[in-house]
PDB file of N, CA and C in Angstrom:
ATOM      1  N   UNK A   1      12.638  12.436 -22.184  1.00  0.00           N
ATOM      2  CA  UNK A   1      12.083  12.417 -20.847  1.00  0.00           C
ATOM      3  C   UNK A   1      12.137  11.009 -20.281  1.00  0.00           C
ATOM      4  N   UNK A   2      12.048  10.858 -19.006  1.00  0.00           N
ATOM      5  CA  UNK A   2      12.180   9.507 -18.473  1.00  0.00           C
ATOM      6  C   UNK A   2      11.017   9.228 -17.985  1.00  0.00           C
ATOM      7  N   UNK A   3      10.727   7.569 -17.987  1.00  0.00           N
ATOM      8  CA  UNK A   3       9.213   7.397 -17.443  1.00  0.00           C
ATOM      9  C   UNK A   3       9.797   6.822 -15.885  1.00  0.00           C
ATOM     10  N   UNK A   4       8.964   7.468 -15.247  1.00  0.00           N
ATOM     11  CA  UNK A   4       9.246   7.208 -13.846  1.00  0.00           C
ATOM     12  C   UNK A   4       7.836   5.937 -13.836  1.00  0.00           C
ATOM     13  N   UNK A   5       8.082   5.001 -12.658  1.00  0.00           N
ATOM     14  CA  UNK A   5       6.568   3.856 -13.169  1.00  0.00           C
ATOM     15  C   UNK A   5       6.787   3.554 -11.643  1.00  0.00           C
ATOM     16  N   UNK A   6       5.592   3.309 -10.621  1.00  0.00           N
ATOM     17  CA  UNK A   6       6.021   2.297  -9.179  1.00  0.00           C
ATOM     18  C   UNK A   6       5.307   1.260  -9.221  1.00  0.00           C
ATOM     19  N   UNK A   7       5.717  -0.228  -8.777  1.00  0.00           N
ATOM     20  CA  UNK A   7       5.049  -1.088  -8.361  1.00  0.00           C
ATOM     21  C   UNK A   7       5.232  -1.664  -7.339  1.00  0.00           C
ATOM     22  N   UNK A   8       4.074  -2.832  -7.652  1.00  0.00           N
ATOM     23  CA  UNK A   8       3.677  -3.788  -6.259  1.00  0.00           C
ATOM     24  C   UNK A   8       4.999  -4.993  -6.164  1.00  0.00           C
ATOM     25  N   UNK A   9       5.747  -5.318  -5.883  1.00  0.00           N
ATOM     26  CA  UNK A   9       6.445  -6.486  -6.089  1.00  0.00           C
ATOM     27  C   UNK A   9       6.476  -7.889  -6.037  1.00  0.00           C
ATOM     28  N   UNK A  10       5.375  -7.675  -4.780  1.00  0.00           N
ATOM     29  CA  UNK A  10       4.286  -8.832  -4.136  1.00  0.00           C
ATOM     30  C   UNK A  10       3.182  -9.306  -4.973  1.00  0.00           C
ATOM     31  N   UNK A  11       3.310  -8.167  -6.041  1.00  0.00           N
ATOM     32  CA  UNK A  11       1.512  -8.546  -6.334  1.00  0.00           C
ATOM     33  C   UNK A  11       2.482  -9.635  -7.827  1.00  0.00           C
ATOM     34  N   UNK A  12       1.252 -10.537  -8.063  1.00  0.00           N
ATOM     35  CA  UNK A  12       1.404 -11.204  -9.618  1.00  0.00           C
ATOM     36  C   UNK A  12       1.795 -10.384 -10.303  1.00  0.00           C
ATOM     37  N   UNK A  13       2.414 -10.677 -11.308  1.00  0.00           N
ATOM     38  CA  UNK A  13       2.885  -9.804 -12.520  1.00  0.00           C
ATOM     39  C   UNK A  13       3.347  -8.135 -12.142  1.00  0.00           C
ATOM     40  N   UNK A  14       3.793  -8.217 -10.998  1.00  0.00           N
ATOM     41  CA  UNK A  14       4.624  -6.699 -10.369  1.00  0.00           C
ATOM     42  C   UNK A  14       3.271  -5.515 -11.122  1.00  0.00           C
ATOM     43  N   UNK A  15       2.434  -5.990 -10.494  1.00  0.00           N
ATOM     44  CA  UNK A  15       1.146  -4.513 -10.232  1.00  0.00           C
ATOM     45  C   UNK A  15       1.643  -3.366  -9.895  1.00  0.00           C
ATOM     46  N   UNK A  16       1.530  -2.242 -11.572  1.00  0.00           N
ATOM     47  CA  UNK A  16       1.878  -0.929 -11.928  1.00  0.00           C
ATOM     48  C   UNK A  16       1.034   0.013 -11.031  1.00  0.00           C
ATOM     49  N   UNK A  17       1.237   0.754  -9.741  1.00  0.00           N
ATOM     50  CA  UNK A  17       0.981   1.538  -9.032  1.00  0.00           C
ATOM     51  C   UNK A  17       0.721   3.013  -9.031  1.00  0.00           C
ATOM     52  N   UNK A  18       1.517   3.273  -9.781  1.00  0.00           N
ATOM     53  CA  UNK A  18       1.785   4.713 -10.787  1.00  0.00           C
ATOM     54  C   UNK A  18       2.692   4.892 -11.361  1.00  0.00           C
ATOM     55  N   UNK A  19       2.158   5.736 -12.746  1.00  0.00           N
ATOM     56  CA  UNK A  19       3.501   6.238 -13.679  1.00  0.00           C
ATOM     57  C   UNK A  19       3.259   7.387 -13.977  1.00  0.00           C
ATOM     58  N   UNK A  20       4.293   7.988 -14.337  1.00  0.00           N
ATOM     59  CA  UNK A  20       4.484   8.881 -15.187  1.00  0.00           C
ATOM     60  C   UNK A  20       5.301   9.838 -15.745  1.00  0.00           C
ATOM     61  N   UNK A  21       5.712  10.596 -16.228  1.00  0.00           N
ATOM     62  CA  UNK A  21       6.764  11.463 -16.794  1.00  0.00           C
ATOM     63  C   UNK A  21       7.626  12.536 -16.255  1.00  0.00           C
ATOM     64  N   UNK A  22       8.927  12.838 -16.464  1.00  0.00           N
ATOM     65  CA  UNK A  22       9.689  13.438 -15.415  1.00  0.00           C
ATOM     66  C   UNK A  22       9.171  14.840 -16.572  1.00  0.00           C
ATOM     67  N   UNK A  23       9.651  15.817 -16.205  1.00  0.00           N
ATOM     68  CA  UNK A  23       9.463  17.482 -16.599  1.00  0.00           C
ATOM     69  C   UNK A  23      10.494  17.501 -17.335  1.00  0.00           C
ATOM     70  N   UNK A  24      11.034  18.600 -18.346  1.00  0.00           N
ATOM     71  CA  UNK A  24      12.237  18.767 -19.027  1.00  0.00           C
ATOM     72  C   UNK A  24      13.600  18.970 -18.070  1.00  0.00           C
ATOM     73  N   UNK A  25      13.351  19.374 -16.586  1.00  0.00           N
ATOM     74  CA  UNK A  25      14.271  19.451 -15.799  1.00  0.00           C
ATOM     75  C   UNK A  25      14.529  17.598 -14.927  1.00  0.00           C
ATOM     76  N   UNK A  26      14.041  16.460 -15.494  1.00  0.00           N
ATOM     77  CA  UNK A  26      13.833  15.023 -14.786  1.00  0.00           C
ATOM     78  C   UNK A  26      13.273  15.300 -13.464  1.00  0.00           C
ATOM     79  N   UNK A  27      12.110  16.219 -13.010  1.00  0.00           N
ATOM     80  CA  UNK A  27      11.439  16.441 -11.937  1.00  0.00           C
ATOM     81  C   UNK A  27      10.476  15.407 -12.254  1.00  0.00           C
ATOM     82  N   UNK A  28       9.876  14.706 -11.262  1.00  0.00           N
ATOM     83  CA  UNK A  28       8.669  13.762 -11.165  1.00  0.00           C
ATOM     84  C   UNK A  28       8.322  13.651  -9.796  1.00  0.00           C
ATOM     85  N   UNK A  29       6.746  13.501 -10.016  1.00  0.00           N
ATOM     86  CA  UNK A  29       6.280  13.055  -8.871  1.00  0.00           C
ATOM     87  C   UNK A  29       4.960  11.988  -8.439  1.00  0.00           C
ATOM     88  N   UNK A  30       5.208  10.992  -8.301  1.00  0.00           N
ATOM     89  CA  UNK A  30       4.277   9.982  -8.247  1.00  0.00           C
ATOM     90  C   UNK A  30       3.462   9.628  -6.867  1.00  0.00           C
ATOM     91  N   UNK A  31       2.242   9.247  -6.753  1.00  0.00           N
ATOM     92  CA  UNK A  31       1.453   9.077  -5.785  1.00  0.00           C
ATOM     93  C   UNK A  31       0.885   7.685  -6.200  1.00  0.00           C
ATOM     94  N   UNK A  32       1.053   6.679  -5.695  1.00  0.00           N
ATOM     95  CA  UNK A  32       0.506   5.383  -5.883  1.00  0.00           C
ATOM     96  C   UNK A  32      -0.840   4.565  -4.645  1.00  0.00           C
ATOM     97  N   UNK A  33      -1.374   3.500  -5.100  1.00  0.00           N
ATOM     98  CA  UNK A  33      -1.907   3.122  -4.064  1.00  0.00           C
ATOM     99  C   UNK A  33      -2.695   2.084  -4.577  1.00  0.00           C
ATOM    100  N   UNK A  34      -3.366   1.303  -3.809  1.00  0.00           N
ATOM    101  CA  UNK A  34      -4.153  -0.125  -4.050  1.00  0.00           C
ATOM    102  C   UNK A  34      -4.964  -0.462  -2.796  1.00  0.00           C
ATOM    103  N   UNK A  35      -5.647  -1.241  -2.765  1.00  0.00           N
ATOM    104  CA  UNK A  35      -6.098  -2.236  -1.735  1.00  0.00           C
ATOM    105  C   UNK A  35      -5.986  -3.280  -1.868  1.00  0.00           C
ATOM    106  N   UNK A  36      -5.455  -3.666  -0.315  1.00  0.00           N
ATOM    107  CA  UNK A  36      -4.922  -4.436   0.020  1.00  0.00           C
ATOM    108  C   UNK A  36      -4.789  -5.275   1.310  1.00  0.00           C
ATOM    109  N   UNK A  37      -4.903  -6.326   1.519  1.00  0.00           N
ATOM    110  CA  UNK A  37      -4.972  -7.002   2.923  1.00  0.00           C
ATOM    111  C   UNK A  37      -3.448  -6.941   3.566  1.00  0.00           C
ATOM    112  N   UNK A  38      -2.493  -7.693   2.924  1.00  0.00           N
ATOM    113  CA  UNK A  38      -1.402  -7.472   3.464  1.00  0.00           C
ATOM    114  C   UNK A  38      -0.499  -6.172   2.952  1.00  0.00           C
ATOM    115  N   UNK A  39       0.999  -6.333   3.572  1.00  0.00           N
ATOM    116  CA  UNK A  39       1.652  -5.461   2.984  1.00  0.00           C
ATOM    117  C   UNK A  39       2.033  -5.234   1.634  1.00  0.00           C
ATOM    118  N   UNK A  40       2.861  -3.960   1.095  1.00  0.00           N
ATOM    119  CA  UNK A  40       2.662  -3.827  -0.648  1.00  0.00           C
ATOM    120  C   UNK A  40       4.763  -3.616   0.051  1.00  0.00           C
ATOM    121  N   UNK A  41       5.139  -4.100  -1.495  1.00  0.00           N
ATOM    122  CA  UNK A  41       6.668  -3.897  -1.498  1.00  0.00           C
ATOM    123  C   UNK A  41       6.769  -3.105  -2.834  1.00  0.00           C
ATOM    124  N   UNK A  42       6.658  -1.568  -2.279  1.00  0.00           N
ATOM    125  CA  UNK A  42       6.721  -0.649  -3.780  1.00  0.00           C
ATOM    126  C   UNK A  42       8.171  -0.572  -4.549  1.00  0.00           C
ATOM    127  N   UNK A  43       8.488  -0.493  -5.438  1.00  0.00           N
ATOM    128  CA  UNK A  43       9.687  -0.383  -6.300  1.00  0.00           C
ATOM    129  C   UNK A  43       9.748   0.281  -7.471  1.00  0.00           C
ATOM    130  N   UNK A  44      10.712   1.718  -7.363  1.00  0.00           N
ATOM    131  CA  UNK A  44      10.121   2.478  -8.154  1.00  0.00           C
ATOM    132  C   UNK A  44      10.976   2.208  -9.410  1.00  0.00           C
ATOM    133  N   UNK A  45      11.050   2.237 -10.589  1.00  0.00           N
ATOM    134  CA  UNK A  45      11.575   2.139 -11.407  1.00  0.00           C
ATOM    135  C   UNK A  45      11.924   3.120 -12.726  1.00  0.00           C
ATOM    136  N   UNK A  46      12.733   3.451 -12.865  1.00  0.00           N
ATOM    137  CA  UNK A  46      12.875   4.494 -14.009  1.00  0.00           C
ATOM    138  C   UNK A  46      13.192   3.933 -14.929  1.00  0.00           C
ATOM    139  N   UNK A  47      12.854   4.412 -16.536  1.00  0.00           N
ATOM    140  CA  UNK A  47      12.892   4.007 -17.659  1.00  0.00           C
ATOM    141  C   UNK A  47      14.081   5.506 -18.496  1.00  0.00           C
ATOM    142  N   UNK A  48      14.666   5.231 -18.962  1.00  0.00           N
ATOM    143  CA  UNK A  48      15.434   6.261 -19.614  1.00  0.00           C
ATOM    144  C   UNK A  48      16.775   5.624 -20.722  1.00  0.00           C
ATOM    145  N   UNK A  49      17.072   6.920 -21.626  1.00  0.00           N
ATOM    146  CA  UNK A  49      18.116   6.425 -22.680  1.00  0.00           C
ATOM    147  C   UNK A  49      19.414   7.473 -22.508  1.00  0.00           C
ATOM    148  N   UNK A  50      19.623   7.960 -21.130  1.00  0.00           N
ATOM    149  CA  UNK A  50      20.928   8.400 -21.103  1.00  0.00           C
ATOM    150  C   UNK A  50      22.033   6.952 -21.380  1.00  0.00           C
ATOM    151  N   UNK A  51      22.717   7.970 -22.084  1.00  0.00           N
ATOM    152  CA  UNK A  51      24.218   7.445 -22.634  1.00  0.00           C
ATOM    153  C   UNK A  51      23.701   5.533 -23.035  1.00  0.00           C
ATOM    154  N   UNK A  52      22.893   5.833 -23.776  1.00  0.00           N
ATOM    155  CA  UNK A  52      22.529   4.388 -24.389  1.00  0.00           C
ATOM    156  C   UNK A  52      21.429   4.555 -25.694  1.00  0.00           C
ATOM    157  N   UNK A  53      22.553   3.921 -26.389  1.00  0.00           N
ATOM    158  CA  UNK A  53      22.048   4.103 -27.805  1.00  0.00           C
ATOM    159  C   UNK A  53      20.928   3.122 -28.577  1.00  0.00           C
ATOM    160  N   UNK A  54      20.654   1.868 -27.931  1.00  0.00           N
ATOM    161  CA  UNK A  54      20.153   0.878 -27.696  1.00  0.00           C
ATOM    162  C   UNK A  54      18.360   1.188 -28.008  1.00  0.00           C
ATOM    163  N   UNK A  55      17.710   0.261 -28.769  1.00  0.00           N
ATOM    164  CA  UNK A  55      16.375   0.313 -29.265  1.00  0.00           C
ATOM    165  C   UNK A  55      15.277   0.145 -27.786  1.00  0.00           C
ATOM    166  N   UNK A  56      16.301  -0.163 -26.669  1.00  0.00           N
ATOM    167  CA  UNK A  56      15.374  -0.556 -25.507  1.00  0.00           C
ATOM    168  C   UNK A  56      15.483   0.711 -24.630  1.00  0.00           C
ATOM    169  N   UNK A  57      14.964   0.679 -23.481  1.00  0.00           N
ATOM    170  CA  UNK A  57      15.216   1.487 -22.014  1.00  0.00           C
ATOM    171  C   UNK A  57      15.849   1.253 -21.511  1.00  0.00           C
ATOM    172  N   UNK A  58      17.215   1.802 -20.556  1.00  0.00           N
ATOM    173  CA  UNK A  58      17.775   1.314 -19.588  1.00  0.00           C
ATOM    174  C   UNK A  58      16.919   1.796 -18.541  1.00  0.00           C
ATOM    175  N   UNK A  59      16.425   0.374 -17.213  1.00  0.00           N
ATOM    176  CA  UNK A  59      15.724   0.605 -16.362  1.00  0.00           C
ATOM    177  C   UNK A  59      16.800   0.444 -14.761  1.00  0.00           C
ATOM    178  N   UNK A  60      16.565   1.418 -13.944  1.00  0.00           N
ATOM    179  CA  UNK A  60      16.981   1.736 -12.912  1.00  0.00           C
ATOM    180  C   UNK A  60      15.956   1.613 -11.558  1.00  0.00           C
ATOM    181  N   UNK A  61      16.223   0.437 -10.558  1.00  0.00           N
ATOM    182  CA  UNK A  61      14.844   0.622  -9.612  1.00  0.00           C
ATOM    183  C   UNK A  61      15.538   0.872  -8.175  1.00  0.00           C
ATOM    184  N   UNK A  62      14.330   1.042  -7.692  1.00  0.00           N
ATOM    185  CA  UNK A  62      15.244   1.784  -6.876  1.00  0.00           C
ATOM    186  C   UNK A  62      14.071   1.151  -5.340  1.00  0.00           C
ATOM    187  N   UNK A  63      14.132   0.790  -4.416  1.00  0.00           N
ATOM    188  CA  UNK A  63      13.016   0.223  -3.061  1.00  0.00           C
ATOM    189  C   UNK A  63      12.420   1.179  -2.522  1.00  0.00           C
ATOM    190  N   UNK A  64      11.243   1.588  -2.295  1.00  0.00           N
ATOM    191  CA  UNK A  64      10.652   2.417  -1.843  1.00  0.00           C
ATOM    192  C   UNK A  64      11.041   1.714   0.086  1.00  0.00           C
ATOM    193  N   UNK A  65      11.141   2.864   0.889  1.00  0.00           N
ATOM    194  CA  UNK A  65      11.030   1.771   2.619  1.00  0.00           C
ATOM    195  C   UNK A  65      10.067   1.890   2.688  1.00  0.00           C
ATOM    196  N   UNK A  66      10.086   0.643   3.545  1.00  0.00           N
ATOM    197  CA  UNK A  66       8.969   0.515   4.159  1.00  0.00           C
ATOM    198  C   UNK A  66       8.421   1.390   5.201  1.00  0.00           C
ATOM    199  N   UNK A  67       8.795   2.400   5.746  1.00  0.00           N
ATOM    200  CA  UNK A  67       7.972   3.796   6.397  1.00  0.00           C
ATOM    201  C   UNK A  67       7.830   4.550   5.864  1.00  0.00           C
ATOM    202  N   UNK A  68       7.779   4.816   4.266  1.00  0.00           N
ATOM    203  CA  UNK A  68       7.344   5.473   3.558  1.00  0.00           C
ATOM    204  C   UNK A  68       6.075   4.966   2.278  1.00  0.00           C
ATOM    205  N   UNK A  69       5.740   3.651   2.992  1.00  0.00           N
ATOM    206  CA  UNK A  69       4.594   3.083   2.929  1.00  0.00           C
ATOM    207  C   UNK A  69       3.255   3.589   3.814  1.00  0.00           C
ATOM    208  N   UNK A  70       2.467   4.142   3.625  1.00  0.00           N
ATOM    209  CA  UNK A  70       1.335   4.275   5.163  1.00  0.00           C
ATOM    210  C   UNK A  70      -0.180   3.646   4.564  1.00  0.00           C
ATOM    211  N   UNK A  71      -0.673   3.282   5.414  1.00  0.00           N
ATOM    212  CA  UNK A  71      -1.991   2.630   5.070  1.00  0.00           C
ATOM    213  C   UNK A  71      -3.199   3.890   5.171  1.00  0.00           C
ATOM    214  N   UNK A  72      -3.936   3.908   3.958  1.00  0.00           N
ATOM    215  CA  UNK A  72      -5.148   5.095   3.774  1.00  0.00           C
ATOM    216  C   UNK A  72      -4.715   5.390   2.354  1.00  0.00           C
ATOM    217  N   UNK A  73      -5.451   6.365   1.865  1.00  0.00           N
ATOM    218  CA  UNK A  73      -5.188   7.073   0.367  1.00  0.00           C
ATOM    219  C   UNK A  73      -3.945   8.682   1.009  1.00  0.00           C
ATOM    220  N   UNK A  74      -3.917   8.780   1.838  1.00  0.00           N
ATOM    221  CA  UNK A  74      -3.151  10.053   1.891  1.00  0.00           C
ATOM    222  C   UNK A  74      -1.668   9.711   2.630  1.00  0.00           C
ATOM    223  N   UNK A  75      -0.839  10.093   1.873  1.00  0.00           N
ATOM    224  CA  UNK A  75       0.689   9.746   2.026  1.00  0.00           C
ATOM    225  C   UNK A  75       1.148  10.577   3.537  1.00  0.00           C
ATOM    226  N   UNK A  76       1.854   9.778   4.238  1.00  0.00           N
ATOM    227  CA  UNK A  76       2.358  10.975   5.361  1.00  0.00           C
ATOM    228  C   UNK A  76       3.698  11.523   5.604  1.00  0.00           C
ATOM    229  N   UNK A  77       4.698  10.741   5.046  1.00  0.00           N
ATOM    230  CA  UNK A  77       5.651  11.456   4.656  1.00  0.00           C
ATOM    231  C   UNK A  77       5.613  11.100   3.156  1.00  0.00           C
ATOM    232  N   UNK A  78       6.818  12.047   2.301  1.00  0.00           N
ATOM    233  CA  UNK A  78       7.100  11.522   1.013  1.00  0.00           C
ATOM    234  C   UNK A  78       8.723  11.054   0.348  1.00  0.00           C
ATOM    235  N   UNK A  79       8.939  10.295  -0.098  1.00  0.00           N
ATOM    236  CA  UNK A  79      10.526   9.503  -0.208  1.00  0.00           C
ATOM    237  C   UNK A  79      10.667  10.402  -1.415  1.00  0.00           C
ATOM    238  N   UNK A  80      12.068  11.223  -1.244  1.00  0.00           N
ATOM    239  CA  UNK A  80      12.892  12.121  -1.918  1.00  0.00           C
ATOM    240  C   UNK A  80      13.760  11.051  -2.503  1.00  0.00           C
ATOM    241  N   UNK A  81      13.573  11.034  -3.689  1.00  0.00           N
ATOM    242  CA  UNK A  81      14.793   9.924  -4.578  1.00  0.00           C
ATOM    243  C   UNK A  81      16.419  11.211  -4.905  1.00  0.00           C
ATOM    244  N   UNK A  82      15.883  12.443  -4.592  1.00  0.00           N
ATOM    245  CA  UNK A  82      16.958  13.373  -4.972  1.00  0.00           C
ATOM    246  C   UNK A  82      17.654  13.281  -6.094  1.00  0.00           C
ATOM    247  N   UNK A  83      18.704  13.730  -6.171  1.00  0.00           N
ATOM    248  CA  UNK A  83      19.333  14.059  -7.867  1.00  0.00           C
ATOM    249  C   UNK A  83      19.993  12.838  -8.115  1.00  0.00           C
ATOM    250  N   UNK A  84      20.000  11.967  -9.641  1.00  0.00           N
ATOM    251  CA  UNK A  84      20.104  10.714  -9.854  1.00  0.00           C
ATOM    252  C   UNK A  84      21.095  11.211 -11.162  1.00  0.00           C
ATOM    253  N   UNK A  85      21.998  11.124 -11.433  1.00  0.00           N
ATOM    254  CA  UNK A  85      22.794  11.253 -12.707  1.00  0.00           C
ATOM    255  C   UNK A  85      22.616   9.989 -13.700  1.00  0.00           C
ATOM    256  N   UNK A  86      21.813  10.146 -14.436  1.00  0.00           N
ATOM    257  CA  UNK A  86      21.130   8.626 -15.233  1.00  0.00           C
ATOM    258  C   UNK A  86      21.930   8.349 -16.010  1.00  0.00           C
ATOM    259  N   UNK A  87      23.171   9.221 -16.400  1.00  0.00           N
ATOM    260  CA  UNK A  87      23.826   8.675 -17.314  1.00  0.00           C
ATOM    261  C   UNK A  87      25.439   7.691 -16.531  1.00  0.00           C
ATOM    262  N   UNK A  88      24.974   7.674 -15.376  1.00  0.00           N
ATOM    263  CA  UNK A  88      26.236   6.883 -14.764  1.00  0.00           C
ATOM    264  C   UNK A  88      26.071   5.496 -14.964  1.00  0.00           C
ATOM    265  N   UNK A  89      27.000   4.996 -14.339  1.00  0.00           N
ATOM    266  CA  UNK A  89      26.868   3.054 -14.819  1.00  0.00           C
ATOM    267  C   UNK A  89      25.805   2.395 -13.527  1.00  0.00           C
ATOM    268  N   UNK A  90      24.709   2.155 -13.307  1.00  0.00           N
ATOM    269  CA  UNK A  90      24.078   1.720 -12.900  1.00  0.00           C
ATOM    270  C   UNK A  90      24.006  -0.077 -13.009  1.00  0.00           C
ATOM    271  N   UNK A  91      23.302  -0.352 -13.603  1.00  0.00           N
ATOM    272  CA  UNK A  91      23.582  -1.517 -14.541  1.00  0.00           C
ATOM    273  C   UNK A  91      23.065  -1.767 -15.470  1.00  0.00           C
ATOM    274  N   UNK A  92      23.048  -2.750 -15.687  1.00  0.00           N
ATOM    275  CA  UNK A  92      23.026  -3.267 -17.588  1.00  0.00           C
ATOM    276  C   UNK A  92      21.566  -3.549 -17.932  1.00  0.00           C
ATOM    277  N   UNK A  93      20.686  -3.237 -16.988  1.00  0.00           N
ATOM    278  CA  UNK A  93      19.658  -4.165 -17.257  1.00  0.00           C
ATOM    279  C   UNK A  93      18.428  -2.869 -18.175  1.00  0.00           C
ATOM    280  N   UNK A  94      17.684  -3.605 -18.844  1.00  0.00           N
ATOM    281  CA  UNK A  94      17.331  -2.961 -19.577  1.00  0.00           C
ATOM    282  C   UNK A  94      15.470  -3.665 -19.597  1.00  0.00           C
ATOM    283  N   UNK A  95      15.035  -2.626 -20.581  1.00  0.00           N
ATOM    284  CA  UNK A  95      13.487  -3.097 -20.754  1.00  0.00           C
ATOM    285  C   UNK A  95      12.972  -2.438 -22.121  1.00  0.00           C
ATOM    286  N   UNK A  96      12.749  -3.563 -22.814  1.00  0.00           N
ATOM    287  CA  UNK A  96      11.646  -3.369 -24.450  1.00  0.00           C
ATOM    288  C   UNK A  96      10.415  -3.331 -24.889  1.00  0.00           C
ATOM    289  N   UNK A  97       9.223  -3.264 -22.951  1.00  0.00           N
ATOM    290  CA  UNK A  97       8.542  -3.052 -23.198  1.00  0.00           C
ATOM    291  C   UNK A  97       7.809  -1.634 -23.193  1.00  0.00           C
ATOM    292  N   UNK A  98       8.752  -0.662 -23.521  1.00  0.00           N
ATOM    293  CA  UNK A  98       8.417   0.630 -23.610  1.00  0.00           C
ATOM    294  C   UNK A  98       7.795   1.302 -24.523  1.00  0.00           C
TER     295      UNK A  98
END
């Protein structure tokens, strides 16, 4: 399964917003949020080991826009990341703190 995770980009140490786990079909769905004075720069990031044999994660991020940011606890539209083939060449970059 892949860990889907969003953060703050702005914040110190990229403040974890929400995570959590895709379904056996890589369905996920995350709802994040904070307070905050200024704006938040969310970035969602996936963790996964398609076509990598490697002791780490290959991580994939991806920019949330910014109008799919809204200020309150209740989302008003929602950003469709749609079908992602994880095992394509994305890039190289990876993460071991999984």
């Amino acid at each position: 399964m892949d860990v889907p995770r969003m953060r703050d980009e702005q914040a110190l140490g990229n403040e974890v917003l929400a995570q959590g786990f895709s379904n056996l079909q890589g369905v996920f769905n995350l709802t994040g949020g904070k307070t905050e004075v200024t704006t938040i720069d969310p970035k969602l990031y996936i963790y996964h080991k398609c076509n990598h044999d490697g002791i780490c994660y290959k991580k994939l991020s991806i920019v949330v826009p910014d109008d799919y940011v809204t200020k309150g606890p209740t989302p008003t539209k929602l950003f469709n990341v749609g079908h992602i083939n994880l095992a394509g060449e994305f890039s190289d970059a990876t993460d071991c703190t999984e």
